[in-house]
N, C-alpha and C. Protein backbone atom coordinates (compact mmCIF):
# COMPACT_ATOMS: atom_id res chain seq x y z
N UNK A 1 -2.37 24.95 12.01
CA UNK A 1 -3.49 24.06 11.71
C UNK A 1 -3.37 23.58 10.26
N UNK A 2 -3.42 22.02 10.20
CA UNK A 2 -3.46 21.98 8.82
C UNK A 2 -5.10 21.30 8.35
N UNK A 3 -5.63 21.39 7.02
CA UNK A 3 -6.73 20.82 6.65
C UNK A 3 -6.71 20.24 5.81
N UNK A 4 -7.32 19.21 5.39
CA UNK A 4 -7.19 17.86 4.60
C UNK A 4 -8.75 17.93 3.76
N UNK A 5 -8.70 18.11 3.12
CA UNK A 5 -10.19 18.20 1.85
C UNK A 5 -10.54 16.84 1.41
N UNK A 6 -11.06 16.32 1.73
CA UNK A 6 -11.85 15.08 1.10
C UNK A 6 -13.22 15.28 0.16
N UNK A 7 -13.70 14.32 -0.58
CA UNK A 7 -15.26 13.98 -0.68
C UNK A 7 -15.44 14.13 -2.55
N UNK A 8 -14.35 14.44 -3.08
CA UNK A 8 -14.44 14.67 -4.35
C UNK A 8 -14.83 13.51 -5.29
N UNK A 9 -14.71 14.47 -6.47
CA UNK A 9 -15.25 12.49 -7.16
C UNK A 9 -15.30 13.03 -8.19
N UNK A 10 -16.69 12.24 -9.46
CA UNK A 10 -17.14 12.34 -10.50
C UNK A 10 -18.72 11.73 -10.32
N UNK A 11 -19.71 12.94 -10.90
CA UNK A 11 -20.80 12.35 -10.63
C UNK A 11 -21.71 12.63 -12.21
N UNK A 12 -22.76 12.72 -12.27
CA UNK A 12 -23.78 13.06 -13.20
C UNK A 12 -24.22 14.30 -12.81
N UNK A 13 -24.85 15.15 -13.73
CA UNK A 13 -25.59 16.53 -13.31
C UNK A 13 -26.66 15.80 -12.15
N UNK A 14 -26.88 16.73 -11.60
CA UNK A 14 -28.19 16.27 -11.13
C UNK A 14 -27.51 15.94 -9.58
N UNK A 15 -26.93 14.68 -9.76
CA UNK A 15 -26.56 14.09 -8.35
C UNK A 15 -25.62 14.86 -7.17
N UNK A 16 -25.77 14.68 -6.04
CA UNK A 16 -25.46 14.99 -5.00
C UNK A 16 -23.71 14.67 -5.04
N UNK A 17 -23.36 15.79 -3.91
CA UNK A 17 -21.85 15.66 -3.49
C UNK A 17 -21.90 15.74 -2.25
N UNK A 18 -21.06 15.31 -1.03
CA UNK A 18 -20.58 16.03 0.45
C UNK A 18 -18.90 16.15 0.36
N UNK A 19 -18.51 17.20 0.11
CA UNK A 19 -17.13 17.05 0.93
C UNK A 19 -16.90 17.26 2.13
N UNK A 20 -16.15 17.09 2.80
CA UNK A 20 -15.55 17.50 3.66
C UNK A 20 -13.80 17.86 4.31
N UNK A 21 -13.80 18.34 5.11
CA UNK A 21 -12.40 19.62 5.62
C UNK A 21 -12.03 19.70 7.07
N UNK A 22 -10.79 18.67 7.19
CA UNK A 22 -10.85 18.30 8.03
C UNK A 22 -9.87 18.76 8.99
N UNK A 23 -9.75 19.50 10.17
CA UNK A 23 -8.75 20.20 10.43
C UNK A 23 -8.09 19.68 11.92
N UNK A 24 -6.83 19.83 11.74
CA UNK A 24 -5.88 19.11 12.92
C UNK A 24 -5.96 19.81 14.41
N UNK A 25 -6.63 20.96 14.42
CA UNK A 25 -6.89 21.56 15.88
C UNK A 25 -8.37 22.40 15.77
N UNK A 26 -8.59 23.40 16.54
CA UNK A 26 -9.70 24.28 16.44
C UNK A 26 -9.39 25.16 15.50
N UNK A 27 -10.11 25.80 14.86
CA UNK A 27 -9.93 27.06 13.88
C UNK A 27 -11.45 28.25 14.37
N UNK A 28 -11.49 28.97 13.92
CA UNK A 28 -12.35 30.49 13.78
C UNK A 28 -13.42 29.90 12.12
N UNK A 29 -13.30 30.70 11.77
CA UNK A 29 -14.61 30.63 10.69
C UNK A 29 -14.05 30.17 9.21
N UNK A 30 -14.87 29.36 8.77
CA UNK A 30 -14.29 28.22 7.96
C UNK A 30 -15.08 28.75 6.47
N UNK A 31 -14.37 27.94 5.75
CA UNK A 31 -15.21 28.84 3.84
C UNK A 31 -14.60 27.33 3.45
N UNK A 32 -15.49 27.34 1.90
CA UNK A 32 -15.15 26.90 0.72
C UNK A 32 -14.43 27.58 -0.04
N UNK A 33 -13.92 27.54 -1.40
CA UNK A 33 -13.47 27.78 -2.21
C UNK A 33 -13.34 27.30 -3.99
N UNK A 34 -13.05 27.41 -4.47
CA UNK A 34 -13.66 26.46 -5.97
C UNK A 34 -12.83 27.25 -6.94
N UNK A 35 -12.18 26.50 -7.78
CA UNK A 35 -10.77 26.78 -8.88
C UNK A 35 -11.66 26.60 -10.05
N UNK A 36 -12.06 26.43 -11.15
CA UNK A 36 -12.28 25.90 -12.18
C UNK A 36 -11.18 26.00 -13.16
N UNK A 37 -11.27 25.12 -14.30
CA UNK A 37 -10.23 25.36 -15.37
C UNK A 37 -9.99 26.59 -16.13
N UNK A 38 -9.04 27.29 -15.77
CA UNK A 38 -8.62 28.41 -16.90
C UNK A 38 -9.59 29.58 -16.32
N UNK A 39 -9.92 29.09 -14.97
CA UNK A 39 -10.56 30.84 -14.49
C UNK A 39 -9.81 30.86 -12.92
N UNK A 40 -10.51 32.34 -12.33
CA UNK A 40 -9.89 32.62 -11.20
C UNK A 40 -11.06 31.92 -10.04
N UNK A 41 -9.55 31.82 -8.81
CA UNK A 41 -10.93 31.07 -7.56
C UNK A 41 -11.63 31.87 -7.36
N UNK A 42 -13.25 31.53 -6.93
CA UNK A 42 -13.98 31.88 -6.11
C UNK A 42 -14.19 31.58 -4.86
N UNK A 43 -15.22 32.40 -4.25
CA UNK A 43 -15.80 32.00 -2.80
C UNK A 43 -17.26 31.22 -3.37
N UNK A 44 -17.20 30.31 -2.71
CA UNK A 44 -18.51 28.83 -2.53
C UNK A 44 -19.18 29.81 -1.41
N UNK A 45 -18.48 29.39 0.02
CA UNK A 45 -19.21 29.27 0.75
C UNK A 45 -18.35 29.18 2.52
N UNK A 46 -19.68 30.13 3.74
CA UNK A 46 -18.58 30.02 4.59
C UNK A 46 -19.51 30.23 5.94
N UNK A 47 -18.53 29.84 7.11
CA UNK A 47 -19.91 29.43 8.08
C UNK A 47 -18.66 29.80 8.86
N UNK A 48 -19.43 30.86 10.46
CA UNK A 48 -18.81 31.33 11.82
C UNK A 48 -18.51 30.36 12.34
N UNK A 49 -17.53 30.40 12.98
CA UNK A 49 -16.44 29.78 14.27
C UNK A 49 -17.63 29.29 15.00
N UNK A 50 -19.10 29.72 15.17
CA UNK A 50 -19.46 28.89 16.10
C UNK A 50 -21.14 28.36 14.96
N UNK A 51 -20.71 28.50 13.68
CA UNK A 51 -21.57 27.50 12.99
C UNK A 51 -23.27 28.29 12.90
N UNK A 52 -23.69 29.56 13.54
CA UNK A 52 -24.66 29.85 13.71
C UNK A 52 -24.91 30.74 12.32
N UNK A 53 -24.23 31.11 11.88
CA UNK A 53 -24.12 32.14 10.46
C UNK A 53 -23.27 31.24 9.23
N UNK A 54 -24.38 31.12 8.51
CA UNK A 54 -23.74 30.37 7.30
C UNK A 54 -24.18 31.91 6.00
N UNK A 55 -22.66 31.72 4.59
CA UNK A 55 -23.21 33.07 3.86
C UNK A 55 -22.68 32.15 2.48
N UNK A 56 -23.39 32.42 1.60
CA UNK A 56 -23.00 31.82 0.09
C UNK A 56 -22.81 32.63 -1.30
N UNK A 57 -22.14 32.37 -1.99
CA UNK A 57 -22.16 32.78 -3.25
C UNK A 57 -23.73 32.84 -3.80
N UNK A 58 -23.48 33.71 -4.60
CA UNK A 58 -26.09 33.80 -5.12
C UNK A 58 -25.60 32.55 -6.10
N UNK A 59 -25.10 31.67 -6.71
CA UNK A 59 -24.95 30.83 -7.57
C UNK A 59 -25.28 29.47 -6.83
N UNK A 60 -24.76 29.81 -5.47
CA UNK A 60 -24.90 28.36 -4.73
C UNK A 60 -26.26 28.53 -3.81
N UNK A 61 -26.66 29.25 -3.33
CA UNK A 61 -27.64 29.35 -2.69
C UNK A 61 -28.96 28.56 -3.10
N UNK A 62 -29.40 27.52 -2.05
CA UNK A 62 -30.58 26.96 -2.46
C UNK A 62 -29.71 25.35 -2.69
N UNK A 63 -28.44 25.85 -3.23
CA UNK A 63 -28.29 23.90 -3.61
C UNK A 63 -27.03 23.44 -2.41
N UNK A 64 -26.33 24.33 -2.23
CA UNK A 64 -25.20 23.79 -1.16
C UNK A 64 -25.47 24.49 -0.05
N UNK A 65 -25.23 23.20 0.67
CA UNK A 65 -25.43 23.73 2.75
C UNK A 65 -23.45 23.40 2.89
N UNK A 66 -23.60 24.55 3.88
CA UNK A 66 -22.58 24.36 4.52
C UNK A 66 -22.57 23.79 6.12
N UNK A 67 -21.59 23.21 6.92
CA UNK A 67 -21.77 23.04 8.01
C UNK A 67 -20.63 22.53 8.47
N UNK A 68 -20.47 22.56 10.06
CA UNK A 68 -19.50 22.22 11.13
C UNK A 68 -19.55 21.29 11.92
N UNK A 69 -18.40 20.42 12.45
CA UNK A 69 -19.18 19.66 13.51
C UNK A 69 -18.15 19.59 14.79
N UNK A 70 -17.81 20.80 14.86
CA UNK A 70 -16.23 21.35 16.38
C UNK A 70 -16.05 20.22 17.20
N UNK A 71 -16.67 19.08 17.09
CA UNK A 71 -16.33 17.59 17.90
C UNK A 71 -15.24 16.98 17.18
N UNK A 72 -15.75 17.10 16.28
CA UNK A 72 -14.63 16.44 14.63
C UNK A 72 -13.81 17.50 14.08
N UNK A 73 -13.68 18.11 14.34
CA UNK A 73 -12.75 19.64 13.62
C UNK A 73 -12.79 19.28 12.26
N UNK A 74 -14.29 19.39 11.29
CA UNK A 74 -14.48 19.38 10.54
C UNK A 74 -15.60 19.69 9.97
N UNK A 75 -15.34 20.40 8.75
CA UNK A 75 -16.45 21.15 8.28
C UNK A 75 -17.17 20.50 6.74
N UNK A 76 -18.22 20.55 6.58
CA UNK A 76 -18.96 20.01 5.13
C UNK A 76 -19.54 20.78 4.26
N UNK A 77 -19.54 20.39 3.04
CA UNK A 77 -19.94 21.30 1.98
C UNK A 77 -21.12 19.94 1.16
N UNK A 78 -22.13 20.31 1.34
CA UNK A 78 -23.43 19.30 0.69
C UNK A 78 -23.69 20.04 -0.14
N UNK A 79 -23.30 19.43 -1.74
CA UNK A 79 -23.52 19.87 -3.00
C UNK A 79 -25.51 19.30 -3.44
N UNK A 80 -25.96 19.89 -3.97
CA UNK A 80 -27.02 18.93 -4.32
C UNK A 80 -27.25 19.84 -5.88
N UNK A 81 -27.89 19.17 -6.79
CA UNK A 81 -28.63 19.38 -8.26
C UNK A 81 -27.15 20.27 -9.19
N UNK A 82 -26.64 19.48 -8.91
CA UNK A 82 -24.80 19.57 -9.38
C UNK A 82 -24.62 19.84 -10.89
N UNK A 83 -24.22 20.94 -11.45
CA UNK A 83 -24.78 21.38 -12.78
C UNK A 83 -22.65 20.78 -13.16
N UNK A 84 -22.80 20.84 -14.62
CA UNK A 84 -21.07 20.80 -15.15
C UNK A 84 -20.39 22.61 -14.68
N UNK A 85 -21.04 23.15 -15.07
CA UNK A 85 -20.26 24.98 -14.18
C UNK A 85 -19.56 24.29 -12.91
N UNK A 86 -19.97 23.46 -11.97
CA UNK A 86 -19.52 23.24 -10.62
C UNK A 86 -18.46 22.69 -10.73
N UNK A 87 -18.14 21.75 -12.48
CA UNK A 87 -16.51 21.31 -12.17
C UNK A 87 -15.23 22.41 -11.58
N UNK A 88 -15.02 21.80 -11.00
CA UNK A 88 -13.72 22.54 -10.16
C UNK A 88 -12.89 21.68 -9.15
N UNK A 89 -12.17 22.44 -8.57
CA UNK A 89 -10.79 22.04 -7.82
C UNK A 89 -11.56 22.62 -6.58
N UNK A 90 -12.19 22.31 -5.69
CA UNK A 90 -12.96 22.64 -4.16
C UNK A 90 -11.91 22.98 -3.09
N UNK A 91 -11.57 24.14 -2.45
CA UNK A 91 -10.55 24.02 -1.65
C UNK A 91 -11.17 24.75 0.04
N UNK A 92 -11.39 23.95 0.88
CA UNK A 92 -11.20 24.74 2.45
C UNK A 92 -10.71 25.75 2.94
N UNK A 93 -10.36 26.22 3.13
CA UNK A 93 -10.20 27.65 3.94
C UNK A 93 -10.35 27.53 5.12
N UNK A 94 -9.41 28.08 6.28
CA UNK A 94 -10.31 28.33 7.92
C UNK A 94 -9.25 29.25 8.33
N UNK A 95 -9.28 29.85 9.02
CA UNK A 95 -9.41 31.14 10.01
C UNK A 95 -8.87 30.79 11.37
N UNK A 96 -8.08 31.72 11.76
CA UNK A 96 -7.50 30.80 13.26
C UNK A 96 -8.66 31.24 14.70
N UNK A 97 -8.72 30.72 15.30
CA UNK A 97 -9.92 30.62 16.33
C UNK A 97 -10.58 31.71 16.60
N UNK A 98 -9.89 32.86 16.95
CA UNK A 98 -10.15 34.20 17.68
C UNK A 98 -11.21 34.73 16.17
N UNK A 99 -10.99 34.43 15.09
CA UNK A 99 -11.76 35.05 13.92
C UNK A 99 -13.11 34.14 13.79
N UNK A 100 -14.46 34.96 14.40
CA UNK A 100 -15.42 34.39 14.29
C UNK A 100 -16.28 34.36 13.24
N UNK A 101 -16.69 36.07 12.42
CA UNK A 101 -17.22 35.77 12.04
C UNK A 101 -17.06 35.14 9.99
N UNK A 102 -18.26 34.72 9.47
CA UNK A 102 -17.83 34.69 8.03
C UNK A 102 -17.32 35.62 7.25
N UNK A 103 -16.65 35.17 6.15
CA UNK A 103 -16.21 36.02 5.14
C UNK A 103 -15.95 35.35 4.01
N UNK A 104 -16.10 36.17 2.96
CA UNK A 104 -15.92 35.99 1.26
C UNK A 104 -14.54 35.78 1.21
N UNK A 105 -13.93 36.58 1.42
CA UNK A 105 -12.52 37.03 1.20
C UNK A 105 -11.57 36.31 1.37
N UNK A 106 -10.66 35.65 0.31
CA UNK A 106 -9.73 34.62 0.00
C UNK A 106 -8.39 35.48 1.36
N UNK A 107 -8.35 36.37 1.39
CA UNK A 107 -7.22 36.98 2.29
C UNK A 107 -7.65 36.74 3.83
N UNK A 108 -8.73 36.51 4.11
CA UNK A 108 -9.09 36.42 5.42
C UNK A 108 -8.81 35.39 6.40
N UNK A 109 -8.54 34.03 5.40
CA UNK A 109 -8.21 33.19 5.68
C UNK A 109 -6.54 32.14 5.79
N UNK A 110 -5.95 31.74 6.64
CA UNK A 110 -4.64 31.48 6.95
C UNK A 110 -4.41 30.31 6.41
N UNK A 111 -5.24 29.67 7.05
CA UNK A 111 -5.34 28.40 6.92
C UNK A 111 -5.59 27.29 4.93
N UNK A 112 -5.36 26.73 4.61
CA UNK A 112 -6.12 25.77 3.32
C UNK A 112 -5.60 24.84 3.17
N UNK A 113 -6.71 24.22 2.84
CA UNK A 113 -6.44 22.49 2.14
C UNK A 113 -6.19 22.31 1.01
N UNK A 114 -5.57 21.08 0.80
CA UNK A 114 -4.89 20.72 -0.69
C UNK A 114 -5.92 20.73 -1.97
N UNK A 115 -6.93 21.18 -1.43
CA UNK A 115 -8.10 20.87 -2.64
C UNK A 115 -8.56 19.49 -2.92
N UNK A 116 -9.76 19.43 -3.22
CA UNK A 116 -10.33 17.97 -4.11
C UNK A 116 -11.06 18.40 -5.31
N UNK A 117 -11.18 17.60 -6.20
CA UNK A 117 -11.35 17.91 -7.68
C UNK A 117 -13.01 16.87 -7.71
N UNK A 118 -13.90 17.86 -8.07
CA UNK A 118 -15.04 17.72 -8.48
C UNK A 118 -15.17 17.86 -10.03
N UNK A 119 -15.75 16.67 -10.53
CA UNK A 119 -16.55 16.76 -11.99
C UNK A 119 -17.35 16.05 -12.03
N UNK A 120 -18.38 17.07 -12.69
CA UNK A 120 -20.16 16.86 -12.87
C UNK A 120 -19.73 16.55 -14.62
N UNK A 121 -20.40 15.55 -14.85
CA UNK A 121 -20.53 14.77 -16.70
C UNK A 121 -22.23 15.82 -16.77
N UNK A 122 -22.58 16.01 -17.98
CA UNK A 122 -23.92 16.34 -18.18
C UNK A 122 -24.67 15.32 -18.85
């Protein structure tokens, strides 16, 4: 399976983002991911193979939804009240089918996208 990361950009604090992660067959349980400059990746954010369990970083909680849409084999990350901390390199993650539920864990996942590069100006 491969995945293709879209939705990046350059915005103002404050304003809204959607990316999205777009994957060439079915996959299992799908995550975000996020690089920033001169630090190590984190986990964003990550939602079950069948979309009913979404789990977040405590940093993102409240401003980014995650979500699926298994018609489109693709998954979204809705940024909202977008601080400069959020600049980063955003990268997908997914899981091959049989793996349902979420996880944090950068090892759990097989699958990733090339990343898209988010920057918030203040």
């Amino acid at each position: 399976v491969q995945l293709q990361a879209s939705g990046g950009g350059s915005v103002q604090a404050g304003e809204p983002l959607r990316l999205s992660c777009a994957a060439s067959g079915r996959t299992g349980r799908m995550a975000w991911f996020r690089q920033a400059p001169g630090k190590e990746r984190e986990f964003v954010a990550a939602i079950s193979r069948s979309g009913g369990t979404t789990y977040y970083a405590v940093s993102m909680r409240g401003r980014f939804t995650v979500s699926r849409d298994d018609a489109k084999n693709t998954a979204y990350l809705q940024m909202n009240s977008l601080n400069a901390e959020d600049t980063a390199v955003y990268y997908c993650a997914a899981s091959p089918v049989v793996f349902t539920s979420t996880s944090s864990q950068s090892f759990d996942y097989s699958y990733w996208g090339q990343g898209t590069h988010v920057t918030v100006s203040s």
